[in-house]
C-alpha atoms as a PDB file:
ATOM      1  CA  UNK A   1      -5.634  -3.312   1.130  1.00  0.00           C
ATOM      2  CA  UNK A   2      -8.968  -3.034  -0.417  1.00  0.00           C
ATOM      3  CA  UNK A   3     -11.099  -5.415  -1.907  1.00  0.00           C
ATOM      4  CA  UNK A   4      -9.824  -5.151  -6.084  1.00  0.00           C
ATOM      5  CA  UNK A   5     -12.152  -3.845  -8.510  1.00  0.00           C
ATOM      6  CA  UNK A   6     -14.380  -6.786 -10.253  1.00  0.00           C
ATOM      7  CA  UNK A   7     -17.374  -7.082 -13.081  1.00  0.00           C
ATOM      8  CA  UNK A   8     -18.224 -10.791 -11.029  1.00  0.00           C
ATOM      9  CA  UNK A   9     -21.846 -11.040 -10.136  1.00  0.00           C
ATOM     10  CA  UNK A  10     -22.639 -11.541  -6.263  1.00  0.00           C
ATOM     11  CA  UNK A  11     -25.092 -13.772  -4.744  1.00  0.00           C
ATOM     12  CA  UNK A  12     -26.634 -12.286  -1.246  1.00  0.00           C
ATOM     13  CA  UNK A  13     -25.748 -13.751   2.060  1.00  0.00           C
ATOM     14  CA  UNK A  14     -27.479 -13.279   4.957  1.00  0.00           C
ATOM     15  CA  UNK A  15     -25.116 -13.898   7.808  1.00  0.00           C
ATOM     16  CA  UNK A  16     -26.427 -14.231  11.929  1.00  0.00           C
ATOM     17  CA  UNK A  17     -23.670 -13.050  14.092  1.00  0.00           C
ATOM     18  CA  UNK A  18     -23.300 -12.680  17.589  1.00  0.00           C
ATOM     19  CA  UNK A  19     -24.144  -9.047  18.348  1.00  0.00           C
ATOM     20  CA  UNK A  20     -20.780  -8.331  19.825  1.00  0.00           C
ATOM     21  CA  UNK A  21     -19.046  -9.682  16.838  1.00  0.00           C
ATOM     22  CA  UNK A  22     -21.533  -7.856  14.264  1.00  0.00           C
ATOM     23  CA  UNK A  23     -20.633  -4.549  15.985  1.00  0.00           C
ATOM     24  CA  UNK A  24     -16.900  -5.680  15.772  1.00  0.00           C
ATOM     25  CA  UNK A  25     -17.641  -6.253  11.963  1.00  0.00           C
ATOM     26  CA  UNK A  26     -19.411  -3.076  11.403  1.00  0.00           C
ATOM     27  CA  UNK A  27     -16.629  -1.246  13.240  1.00  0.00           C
ATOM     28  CA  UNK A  28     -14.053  -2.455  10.696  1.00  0.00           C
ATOM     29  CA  UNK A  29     -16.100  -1.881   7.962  1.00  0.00           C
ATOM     30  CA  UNK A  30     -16.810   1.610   8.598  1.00  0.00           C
ATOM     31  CA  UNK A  31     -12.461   1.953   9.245  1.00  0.00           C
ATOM     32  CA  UNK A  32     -11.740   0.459   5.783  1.00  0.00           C
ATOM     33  CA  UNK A  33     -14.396   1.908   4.056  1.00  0.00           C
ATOM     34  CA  UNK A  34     -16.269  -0.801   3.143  1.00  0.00           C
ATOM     35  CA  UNK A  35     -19.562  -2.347   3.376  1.00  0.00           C
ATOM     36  CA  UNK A  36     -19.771  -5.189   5.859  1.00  0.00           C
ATOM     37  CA  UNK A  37     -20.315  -7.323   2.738  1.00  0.00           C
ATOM     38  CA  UNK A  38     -17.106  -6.355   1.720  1.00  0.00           C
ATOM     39  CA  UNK A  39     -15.605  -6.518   4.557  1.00  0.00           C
ATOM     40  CA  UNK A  40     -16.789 -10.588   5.014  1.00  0.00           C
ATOM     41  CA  UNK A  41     -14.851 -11.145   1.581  1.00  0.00           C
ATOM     42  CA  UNK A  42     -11.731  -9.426   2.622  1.00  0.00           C
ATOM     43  CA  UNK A  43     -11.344 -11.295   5.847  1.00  0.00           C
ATOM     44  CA  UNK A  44     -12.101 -14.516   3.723  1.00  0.00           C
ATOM     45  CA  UNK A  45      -9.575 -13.565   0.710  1.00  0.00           C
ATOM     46  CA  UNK A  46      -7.202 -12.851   3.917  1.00  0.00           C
ATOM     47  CA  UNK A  47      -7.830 -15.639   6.289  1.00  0.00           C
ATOM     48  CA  UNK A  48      -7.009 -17.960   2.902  1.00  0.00           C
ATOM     49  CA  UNK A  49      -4.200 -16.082   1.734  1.00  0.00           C
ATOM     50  CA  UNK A  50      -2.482 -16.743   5.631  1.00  0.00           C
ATOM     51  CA  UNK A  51      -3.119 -20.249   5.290  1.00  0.00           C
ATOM     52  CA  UNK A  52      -1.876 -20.991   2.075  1.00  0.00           C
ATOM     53  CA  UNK A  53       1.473 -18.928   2.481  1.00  0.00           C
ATOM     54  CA  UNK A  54       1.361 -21.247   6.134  1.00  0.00           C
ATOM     55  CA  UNK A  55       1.191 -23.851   4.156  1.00  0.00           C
ATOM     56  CA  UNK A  56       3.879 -23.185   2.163  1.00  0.00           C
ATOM     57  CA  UNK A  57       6.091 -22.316   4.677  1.00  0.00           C
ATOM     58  CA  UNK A  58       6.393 -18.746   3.465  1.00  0.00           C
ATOM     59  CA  UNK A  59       6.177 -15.891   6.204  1.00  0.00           C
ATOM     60  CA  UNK A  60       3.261 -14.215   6.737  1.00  0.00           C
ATOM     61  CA  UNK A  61       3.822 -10.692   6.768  1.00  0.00           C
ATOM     62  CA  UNK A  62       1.341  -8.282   5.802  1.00  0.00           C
ATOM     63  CA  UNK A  63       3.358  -7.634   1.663  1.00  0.00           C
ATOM     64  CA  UNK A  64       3.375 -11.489   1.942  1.00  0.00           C
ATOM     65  CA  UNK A  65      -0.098 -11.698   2.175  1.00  0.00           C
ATOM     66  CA  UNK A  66      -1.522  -8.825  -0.001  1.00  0.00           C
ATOM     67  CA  UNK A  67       0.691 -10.044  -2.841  1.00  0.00           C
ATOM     68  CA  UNK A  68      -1.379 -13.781  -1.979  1.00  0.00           C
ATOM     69  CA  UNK A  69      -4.874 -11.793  -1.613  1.00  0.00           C
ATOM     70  CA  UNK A  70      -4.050 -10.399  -4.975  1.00  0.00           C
ATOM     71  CA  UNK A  71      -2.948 -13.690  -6.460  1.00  0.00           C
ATOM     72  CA  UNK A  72      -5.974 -16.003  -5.437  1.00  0.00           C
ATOM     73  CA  UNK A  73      -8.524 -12.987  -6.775  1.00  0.00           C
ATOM     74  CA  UNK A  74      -6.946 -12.856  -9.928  1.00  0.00           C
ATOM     75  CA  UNK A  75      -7.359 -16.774  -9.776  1.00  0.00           C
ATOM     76  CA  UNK A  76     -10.418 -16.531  -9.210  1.00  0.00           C
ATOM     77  CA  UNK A  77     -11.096 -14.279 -11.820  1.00  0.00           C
ATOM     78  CA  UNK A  78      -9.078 -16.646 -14.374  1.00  0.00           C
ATOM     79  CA  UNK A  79     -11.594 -20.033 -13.160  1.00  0.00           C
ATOM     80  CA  UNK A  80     -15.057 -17.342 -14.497  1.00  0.00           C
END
């Protein structure tokens, strides 16, 4: 699951993280691929999709929630 290709602009956020969960971060970053920019908005886009298929009762497996990752960027894309 990678973060999908976009034109949006990005505004820079500088984040302070506990060392141990900054090297945690960086870790996963450097797995996926990513930057740890990137990485941020995938956990975000993820930790939203689990709550809103919670809230709606649905299961959350891991289809379950890339098909909801996918559907709240392309909402977000639609409210530009």
């Amino acid at each position: 699951m990678g973060r999908p290709r976009r034109n949006r602009l990005t505004d820079r956020v500088n984040y302070k993280l506990d060392r141990d969960i900054r090297e945690i971060l960086s870790r996963i970053a450097e797995r996926q691929g990513r930057t740890e920019g990137a990485q941020v908005e995938q956990m975000i886009l993820f930790y939203e999709a689990c709550q809103r298929l919670n809230n709606e009762g649905e299961s959350i497996t891991m289809d379950a929630i890339n098909a909801k990752v996918n559907q709240i960027w392309d909402e977000l894309i639609a409210n530009e």
